[in-house]
C-alpha atoms as a PDB file:
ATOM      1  CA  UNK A   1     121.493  84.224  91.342  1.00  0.00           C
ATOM      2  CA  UNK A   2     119.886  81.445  89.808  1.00  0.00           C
ATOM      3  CA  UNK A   3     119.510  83.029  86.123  1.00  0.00           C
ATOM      4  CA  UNK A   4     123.824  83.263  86.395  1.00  0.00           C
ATOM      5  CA  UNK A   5     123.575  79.458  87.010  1.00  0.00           C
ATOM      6  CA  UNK A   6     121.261  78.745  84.081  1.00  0.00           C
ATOM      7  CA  UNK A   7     123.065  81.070  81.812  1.00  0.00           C
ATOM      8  CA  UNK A   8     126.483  79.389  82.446  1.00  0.00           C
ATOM      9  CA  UNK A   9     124.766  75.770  82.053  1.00  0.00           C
ATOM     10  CA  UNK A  10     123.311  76.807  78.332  1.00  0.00           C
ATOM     11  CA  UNK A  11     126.330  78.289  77.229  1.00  0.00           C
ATOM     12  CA  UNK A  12     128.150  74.943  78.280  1.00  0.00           C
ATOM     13  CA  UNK A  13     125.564  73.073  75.822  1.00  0.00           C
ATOM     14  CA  UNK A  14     125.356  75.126  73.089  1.00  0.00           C
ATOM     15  CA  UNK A  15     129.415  75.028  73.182  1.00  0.00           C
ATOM     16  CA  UNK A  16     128.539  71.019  72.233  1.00  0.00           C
ATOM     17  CA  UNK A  17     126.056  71.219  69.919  1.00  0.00           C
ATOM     18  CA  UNK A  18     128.196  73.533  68.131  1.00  0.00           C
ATOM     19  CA  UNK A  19     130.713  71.341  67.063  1.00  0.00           C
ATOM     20  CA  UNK A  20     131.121  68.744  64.177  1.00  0.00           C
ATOM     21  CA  UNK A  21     127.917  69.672  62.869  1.00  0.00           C
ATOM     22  CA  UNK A  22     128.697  71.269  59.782  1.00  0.00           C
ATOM     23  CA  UNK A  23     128.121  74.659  58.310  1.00  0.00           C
ATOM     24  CA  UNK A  24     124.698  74.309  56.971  1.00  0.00           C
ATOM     25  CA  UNK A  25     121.859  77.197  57.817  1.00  0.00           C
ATOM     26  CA  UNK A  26     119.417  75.544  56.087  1.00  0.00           C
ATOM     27  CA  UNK A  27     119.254  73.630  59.165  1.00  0.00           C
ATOM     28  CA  UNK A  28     119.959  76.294  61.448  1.00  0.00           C
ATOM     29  CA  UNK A  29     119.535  76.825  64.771  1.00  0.00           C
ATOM     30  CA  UNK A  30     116.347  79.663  65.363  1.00  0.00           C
ATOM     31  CA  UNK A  31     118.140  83.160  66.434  1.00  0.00           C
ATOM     32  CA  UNK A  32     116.566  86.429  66.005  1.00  0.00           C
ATOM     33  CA  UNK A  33     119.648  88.776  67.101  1.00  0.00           C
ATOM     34  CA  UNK A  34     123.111  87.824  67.856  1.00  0.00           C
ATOM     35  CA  UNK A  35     122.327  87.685  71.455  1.00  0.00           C
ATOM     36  CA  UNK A  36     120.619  84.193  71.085  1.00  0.00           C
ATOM     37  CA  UNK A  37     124.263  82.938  69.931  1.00  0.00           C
ATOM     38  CA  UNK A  38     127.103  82.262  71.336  1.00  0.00           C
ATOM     39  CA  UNK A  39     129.948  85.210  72.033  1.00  0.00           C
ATOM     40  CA  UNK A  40     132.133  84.175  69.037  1.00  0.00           C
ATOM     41  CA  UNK A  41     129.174  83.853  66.821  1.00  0.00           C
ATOM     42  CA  UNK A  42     126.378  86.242  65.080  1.00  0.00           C
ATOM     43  CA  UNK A  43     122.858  85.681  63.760  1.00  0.00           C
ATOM     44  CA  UNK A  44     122.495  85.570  60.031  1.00  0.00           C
ATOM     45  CA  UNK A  45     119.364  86.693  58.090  1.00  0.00           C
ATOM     46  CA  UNK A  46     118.021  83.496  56.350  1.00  0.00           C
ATOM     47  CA  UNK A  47     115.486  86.467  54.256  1.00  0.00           C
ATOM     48  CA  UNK A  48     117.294  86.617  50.774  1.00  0.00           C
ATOM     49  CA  UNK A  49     116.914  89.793  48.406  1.00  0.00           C
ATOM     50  CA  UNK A  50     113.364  90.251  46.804  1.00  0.00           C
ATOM     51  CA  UNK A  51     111.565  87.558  49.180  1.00  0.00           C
ATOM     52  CA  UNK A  52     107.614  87.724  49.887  1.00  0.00           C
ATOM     53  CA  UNK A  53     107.099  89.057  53.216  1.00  0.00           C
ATOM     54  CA  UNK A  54     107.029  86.242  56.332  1.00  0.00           C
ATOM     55  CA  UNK A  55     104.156  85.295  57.726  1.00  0.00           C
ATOM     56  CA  UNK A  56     104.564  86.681  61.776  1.00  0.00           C
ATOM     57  CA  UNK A  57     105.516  84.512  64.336  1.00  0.00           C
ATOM     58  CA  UNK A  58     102.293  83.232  66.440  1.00  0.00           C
ATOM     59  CA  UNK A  59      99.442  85.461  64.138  1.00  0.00           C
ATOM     60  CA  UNK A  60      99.097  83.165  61.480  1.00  0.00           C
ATOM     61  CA  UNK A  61      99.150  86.407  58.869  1.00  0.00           C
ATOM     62  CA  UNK A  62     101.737  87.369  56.254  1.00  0.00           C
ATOM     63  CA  UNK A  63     103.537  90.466  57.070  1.00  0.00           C
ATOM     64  CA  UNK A  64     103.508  93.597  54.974  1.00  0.00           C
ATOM     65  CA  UNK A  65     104.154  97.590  54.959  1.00  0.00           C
ATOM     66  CA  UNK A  66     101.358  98.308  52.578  1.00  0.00           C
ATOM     67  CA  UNK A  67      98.715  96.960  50.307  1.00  0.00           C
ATOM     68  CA  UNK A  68     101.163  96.833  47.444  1.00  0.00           C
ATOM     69  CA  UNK A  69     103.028  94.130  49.696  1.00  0.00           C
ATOM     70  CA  UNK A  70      99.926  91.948  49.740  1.00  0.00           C
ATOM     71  CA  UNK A  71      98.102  89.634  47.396  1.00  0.00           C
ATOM     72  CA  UNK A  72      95.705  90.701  44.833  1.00  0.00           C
ATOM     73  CA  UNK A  73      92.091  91.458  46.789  1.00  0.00           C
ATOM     74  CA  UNK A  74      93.630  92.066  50.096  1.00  0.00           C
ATOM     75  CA  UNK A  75      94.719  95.205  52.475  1.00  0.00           C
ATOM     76  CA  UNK A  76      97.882  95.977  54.619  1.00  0.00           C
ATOM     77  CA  UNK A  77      95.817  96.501  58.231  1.00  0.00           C
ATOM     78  CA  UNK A  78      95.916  94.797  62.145  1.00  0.00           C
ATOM     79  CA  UNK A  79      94.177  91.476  63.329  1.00  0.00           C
ATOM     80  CA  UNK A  80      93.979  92.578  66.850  1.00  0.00           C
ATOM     81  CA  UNK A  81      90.835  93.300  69.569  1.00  0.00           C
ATOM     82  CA  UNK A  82      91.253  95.483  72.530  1.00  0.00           C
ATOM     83  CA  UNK A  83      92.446  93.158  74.817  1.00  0.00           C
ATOM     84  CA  UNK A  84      95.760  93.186  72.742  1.00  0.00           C
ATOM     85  CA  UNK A  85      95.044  89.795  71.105  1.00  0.00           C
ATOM     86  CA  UNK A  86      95.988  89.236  67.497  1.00  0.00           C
ATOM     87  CA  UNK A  87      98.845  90.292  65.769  1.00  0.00           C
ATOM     88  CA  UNK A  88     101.715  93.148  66.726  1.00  0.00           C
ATOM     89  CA  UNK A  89     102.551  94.472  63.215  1.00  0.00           C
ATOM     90  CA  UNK A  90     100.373  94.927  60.117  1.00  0.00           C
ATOM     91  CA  UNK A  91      99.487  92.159  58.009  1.00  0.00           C
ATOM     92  CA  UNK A  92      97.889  90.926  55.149  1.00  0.00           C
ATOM     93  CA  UNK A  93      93.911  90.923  55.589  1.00  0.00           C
ATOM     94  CA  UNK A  94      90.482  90.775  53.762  1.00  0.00           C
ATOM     95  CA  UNK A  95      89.053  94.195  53.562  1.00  0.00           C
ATOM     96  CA  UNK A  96      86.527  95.229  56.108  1.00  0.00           C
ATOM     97  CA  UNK A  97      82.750  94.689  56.577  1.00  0.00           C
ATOM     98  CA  UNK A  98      81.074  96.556  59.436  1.00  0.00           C
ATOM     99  CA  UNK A  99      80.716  93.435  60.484  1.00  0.00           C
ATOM    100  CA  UNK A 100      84.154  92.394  60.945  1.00  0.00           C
ATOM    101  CA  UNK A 101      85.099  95.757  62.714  1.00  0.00           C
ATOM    102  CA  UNK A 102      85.126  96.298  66.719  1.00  0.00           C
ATOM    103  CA  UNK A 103      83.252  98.661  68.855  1.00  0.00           C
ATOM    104  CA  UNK A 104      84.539 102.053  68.489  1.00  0.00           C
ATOM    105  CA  UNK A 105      85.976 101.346  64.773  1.00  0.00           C
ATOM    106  CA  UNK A 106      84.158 102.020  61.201  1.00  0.00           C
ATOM    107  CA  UNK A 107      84.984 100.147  58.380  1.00  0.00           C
ATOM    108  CA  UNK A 108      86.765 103.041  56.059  1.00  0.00           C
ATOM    109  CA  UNK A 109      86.799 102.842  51.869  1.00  0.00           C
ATOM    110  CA  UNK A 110      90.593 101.969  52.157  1.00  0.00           C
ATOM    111  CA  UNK A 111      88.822  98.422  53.772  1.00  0.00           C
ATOM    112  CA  UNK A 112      90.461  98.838  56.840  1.00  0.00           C
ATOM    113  CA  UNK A 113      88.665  99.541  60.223  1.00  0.00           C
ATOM    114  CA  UNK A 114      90.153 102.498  61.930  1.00  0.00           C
ATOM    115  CA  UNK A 115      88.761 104.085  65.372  1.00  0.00           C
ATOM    116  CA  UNK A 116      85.873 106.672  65.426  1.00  0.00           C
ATOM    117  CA  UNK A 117      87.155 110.124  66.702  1.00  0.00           C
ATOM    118  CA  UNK A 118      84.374 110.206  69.670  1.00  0.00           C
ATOM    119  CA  UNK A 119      83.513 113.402  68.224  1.00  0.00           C
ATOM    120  CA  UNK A 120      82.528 112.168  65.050  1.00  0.00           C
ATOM    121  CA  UNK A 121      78.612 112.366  63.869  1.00  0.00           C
ATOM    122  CA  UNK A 122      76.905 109.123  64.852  1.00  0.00           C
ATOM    123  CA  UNK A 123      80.473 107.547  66.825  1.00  0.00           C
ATOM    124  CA  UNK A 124      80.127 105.799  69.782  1.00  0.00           C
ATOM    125  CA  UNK A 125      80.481 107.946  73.309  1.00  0.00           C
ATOM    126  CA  UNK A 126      83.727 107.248  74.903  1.00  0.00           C
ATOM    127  CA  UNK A 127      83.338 104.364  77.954  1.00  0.00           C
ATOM    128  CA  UNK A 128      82.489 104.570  81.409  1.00  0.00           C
ATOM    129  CA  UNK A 129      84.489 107.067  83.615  1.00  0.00           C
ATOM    130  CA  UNK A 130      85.855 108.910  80.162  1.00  0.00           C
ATOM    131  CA  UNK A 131      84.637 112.081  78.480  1.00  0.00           C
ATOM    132  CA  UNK A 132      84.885 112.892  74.970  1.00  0.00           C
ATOM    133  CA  UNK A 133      88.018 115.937  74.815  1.00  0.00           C
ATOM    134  CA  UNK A 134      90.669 115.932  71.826  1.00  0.00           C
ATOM    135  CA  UNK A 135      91.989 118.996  72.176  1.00  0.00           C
ATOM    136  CA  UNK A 136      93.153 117.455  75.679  1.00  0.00           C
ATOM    137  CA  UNK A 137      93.508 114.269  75.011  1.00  0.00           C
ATOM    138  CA  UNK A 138      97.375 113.975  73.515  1.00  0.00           C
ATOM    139  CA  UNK A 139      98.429 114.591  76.968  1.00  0.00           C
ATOM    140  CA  UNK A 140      96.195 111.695  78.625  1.00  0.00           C
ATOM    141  CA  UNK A 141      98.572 108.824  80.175  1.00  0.00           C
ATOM    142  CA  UNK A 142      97.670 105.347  78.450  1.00  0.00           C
ATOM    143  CA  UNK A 143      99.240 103.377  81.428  1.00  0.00           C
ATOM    144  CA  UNK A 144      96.748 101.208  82.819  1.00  0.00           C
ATOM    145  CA  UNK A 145      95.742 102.595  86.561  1.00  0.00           C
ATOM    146  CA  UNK A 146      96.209 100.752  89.697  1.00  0.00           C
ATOM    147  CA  UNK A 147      93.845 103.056  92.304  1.00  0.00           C
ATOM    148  CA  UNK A 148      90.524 101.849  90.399  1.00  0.00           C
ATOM    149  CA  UNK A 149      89.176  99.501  88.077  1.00  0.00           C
ATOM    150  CA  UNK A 150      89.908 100.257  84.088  1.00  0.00           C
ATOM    151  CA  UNK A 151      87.922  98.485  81.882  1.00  0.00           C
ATOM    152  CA  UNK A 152      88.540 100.046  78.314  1.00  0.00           C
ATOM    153  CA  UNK A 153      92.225 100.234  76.868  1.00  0.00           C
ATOM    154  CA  UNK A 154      93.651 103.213  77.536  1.00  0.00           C
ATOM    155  CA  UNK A 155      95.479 104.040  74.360  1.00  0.00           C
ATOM    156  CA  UNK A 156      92.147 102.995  72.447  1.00  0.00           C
ATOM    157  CA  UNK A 157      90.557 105.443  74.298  1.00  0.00           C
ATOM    158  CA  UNK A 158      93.007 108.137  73.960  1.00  0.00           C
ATOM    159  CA  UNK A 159      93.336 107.687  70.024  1.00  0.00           C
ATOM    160  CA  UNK A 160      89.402 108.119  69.824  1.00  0.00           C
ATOM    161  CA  UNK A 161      90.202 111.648  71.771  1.00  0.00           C
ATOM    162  CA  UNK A 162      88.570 110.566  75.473  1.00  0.00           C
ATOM    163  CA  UNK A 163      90.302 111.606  78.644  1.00  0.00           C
ATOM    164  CA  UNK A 164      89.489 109.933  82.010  1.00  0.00           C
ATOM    165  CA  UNK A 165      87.355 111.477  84.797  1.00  0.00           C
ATOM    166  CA  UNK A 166      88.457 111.889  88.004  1.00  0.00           C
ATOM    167  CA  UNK A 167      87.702 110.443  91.161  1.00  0.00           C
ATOM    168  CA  UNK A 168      86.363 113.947  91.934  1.00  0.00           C
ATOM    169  CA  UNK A 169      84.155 114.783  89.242  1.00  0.00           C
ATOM    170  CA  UNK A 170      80.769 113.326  88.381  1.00  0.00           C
ATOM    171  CA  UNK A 171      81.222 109.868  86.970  1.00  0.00           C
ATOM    172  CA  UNK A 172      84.484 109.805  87.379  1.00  0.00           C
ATOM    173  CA  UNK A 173      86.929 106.737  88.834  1.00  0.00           C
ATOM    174  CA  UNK A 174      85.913 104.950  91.995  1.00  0.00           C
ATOM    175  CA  UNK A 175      88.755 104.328  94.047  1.00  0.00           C
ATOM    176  CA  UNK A 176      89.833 101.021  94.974  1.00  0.00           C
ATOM    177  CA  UNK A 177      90.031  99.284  99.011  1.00  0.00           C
ATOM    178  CA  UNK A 178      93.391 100.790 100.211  1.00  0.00           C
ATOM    179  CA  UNK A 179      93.221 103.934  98.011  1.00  0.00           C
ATOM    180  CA  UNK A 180      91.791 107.537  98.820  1.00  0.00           C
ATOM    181  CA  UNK A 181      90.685 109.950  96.073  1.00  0.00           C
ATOM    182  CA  UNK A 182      93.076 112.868  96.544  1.00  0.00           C
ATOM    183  CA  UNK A 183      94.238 114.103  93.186  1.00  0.00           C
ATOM    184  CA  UNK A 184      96.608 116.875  94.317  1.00  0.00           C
ATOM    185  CA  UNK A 185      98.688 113.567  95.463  1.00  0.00           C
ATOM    186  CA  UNK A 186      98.124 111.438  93.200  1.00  0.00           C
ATOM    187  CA  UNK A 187     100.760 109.509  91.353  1.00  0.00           C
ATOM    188  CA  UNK A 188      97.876 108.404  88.432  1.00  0.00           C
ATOM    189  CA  UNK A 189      95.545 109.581  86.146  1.00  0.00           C
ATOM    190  CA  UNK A 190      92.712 108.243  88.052  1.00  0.00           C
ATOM    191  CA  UNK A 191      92.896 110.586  91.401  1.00  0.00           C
ATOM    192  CA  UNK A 192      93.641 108.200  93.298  1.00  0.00           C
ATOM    193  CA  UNK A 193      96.364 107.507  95.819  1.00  0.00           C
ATOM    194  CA  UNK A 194      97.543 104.943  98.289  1.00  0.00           C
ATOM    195  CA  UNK A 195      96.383 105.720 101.093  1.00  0.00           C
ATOM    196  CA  UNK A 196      99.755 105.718 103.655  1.00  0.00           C
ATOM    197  CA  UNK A 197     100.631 102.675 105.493  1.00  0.00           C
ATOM    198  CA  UNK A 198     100.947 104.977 108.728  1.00  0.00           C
ATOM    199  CA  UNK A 199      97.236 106.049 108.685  1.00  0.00           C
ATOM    200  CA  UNK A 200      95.589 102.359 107.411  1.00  0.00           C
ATOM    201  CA  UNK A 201      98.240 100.237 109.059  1.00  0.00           C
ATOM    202  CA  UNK A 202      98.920  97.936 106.021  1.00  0.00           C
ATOM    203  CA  UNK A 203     100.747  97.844 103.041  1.00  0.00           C
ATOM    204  CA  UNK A 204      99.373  96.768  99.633  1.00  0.00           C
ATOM    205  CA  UNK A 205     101.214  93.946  99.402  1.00  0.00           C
ATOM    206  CA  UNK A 206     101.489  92.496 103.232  1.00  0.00           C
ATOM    207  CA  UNK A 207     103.523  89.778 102.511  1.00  0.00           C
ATOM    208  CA  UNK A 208     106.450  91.046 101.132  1.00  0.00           C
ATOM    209  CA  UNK A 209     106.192  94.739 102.568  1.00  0.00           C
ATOM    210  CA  UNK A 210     106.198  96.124 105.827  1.00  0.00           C
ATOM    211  CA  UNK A 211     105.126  99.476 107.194  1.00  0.00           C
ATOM    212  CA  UNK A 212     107.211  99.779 110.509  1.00  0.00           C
ATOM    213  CA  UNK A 213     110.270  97.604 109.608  1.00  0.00           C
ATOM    214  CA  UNK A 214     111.675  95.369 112.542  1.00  0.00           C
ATOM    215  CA  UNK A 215     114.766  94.361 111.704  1.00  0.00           C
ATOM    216  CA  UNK A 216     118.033  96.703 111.108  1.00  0.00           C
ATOM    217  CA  UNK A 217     119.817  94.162 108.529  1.00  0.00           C
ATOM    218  CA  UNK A 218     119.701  95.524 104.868  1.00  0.00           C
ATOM    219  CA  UNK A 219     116.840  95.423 102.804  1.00  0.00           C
ATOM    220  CA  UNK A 220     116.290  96.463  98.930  1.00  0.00           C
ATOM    221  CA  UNK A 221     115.870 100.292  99.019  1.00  0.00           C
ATOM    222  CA  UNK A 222     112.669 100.390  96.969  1.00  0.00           C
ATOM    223  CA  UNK A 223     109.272 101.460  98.959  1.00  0.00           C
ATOM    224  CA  UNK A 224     105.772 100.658  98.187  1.00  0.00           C
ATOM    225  CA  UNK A 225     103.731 103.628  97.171  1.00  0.00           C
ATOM    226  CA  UNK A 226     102.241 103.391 101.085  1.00  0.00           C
ATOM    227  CA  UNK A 227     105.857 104.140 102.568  1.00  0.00           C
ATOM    228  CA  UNK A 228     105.498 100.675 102.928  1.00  0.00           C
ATOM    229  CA  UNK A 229     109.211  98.929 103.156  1.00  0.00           C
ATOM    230  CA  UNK A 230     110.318  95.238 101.514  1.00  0.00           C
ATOM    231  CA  UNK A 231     111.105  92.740 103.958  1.00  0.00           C
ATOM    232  CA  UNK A 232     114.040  91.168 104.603  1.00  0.00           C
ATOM    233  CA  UNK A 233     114.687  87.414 105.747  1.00  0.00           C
ATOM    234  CA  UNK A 234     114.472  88.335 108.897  1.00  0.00           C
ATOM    235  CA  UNK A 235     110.699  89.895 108.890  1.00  0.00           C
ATOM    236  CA  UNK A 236     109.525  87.252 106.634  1.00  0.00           C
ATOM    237  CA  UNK A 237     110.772  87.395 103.106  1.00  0.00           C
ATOM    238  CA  UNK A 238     111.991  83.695 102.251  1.00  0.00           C
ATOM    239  CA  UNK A 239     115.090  82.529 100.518  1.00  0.00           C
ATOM    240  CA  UNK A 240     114.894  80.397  97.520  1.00  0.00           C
ATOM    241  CA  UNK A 241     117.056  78.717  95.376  1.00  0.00           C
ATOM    242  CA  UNK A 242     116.270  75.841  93.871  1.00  0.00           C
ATOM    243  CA  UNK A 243     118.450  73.221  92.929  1.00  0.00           C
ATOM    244  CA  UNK A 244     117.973  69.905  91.321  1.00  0.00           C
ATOM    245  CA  UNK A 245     114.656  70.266  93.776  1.00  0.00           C
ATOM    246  CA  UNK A 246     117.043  71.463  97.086  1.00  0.00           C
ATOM    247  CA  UNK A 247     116.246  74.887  98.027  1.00  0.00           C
ATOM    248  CA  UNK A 248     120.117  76.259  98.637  1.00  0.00           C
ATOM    249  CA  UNK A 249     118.961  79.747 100.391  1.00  0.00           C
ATOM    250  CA  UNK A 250     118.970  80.089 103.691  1.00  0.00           C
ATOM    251  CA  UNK A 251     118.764  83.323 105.837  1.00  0.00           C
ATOM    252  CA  UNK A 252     122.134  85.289 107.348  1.00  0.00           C
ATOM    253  CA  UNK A 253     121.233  88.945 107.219  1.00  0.00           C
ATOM    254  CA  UNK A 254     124.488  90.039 109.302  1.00  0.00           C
ATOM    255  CA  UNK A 255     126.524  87.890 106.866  1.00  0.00           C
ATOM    256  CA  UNK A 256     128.581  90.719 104.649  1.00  0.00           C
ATOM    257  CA  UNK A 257     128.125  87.891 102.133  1.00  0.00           C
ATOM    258  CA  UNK A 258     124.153  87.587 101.831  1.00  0.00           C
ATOM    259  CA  UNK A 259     121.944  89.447  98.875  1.00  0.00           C
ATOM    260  CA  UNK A 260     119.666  92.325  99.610  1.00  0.00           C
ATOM    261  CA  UNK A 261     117.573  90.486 101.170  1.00  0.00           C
ATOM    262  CA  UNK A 262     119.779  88.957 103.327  1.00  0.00           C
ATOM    263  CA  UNK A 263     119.932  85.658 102.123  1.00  0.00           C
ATOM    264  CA  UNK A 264     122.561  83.235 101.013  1.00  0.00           C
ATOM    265  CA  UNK A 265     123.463  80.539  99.040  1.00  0.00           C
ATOM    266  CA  UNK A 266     125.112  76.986 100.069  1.00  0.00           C
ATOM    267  CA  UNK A 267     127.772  76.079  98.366  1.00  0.00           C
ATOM    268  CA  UNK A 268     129.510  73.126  96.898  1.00  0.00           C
ATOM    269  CA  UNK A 269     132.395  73.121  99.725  1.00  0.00           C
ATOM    270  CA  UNK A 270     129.617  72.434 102.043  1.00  0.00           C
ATOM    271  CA  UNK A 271     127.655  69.611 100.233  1.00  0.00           C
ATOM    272  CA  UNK A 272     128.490  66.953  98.305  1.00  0.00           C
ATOM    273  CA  UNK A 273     127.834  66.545  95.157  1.00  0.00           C
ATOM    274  CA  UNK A 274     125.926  69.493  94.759  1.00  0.00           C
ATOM    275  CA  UNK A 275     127.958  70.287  90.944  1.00  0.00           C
ATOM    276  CA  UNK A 276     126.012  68.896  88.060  1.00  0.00           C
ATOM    277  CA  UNK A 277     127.714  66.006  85.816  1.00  0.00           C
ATOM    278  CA  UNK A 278     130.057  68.188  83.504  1.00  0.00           C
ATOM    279  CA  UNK A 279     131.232  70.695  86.664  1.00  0.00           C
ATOM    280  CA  UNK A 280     133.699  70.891  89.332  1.00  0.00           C
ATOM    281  CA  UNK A 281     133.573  72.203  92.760  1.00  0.00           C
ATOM    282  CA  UNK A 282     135.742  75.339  93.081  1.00  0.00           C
ATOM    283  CA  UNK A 283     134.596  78.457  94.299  1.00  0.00           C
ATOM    284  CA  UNK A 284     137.340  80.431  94.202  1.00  0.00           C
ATOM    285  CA  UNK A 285     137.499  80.280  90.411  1.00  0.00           C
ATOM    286  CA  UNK A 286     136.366  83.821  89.099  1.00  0.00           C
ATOM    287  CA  UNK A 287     134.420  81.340  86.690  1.00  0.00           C
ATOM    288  CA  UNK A 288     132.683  79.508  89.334  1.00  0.00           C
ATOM    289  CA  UNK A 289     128.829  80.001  89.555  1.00  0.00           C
ATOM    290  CA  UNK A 290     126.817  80.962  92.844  1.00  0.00           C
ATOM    291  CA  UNK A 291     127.004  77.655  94.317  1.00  0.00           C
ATOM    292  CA  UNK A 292     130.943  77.778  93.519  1.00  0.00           C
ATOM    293  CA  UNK A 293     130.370  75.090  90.287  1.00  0.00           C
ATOM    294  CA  UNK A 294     132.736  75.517  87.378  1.00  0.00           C
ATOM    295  CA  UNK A 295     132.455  74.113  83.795  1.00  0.00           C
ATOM    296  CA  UNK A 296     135.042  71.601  82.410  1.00  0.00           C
ATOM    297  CA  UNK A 297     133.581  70.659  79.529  1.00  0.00           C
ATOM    298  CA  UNK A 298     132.882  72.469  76.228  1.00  0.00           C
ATOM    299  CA  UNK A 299     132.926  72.792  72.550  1.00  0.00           C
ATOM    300  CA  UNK A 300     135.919  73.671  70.341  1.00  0.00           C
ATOM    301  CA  UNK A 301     135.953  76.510  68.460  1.00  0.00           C
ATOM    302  CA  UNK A 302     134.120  75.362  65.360  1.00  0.00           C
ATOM    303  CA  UNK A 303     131.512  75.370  62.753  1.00  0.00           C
ATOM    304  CA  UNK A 304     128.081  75.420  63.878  1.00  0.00           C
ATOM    305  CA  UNK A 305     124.804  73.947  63.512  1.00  0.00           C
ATOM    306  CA  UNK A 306     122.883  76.684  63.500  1.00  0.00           C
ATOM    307  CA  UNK A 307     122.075  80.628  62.060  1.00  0.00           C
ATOM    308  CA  UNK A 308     124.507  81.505  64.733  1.00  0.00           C
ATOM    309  CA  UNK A 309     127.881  81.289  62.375  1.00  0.00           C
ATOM    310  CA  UNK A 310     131.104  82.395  63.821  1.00  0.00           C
ATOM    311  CA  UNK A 311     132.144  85.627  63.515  1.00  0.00           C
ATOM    312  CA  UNK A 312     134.389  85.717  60.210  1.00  0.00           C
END
């Protein structure tokens, strides 16, 4: 409810920042697909033919598909550690010392560090609670589990051809408070499983899940992996909507009218004032946001002052 406010709000002041501004891109406004724009306008690629790579967004590094795309004394490899830090495509790097590679990696004579296949003479054995298998391990899930504690990167561990141990094998996965080990059920590579809200009496999440539901109003249909239900307004689960630091939600699960969780919205036909400078209280305007707010002011159709041109 509250993103549909936002959403109509920023389209009502990019409409006036759009106009008399000129045509220029050089002093564009950022877009990275035509969905940053307006609906009339697309996103224009400020690259022009034969340019050096760019240097990525938040890494620091030039970009680049392969060494021939980088400088003179300098590979096409990752900046990353195993926490996912660093950056998301390849980039322009010094070539590797043994030094500079991570656990689990050797420094290879292209100078980039790649990961040791854990059967490889003198690699590293896999981490705790995985065993060293690549003719299984294509098919080993690199999800993160839930039912016990994962402390190595799954798809690290995968690539270097580990698989995880079960909860019922010898140094395998230690399941978690609320979890049994009982692979034949389990939903996760670890062997684990919730253990069901009707044998422990609680949910995994208390607070907005229930296990024996007390109310007969509606309720999202989604369950916790315990059988455990969401709650509605009426066991619990609060309304919120904030607005200009007023919380608008208030709970009327019988009203036909109230959200899956049985909440609803004041409106601007029941307090004053509640439309923001530039709006007008109407609610029965198809327009009209979730607190029955329409916009009355806007740009004309016009150049703009940013990569998003209109459509020609």
């Amino acid at each position: 409810m509250l993103g549909r406010f936002r959403l109509t709000l920023l389209l009502g002041v990019a409409a006036l920042v759009a106009c008399g501004n000129g045509s220029d891109l050089s002093e564009a406004t950022p877009c990275a697909s035509d969905t940053d724009c307006l609906a009339t306008q697309t996103c224009l690629s400020m690259e022009s033919p034969g340019e050096r790579p760019t240097v990525v967004a938040g890494c620091g590094y030039v970009a680049c598909a392969s060494t021939a795309d980088c400088d003179e004394g300098k590979v096409c490899g990752s900046v990353r550690d195993w926490s996912g830090a660093g950056c998301s495509t390849p980039v322009c790097v010094l070539p590797c010392t043994a030094a500079t590679c991570l656990r689990d990696e050797a420094c290879r004579a292209s100078g980039i560090c790649e990961l040791t296949r854990c059967d490889e003479p003198g690699a590293p054995a896999c981490a705790e609670h995985w065993r060293c298998e690549p003719a299984m391990a294509a098919a080993e899930p690199v999800v993160y589990i839930r039912g016990a504690d994962e402390s190595y990167a799954p798809d690290m561990a995968r690539a270097r051809g580990c698989v995880r141990v079960r909860c019922d094998e010898a140094g395998g996965y230690v399941c978690n408070q609320g979890w049994i080990c009982d692979p034949v059920h389990a939903m996760e590579a670890s062997g684990c499983a919730p253990r069901p809200c009707a044998e422990s009496g609680h949910c995994m999440d208390d607070k907005e899940y229930i296990c024996m539901p007390t109310s007969t109003a509606k309720r999202p249909p989604a369950r916790e992996l315990t059988g455990c239900a969401q709650r509605n307004c009426e066991e619990g689960h609060a309304c919120t909507y904030d607005h200009d630091g007023m919380n608008l939600a208030y709970c009327d699960a019988a009203s036909p009218l109230a959200d899956a969780f049985g909440c609803r919205l004041h409106g601007c036909d029941e307090l004053p004032n509640l439309c923001s400078e530039g709006y007008r209280c109407d609610p029965e305007d198809p327009a009209a946001t979730d607190i029955g707010c329409v916009l009355v002011t806007g740009g004309g159709g016009g150049a703009t002052n940013g990569r998003c041109a209109e459509r020609g």
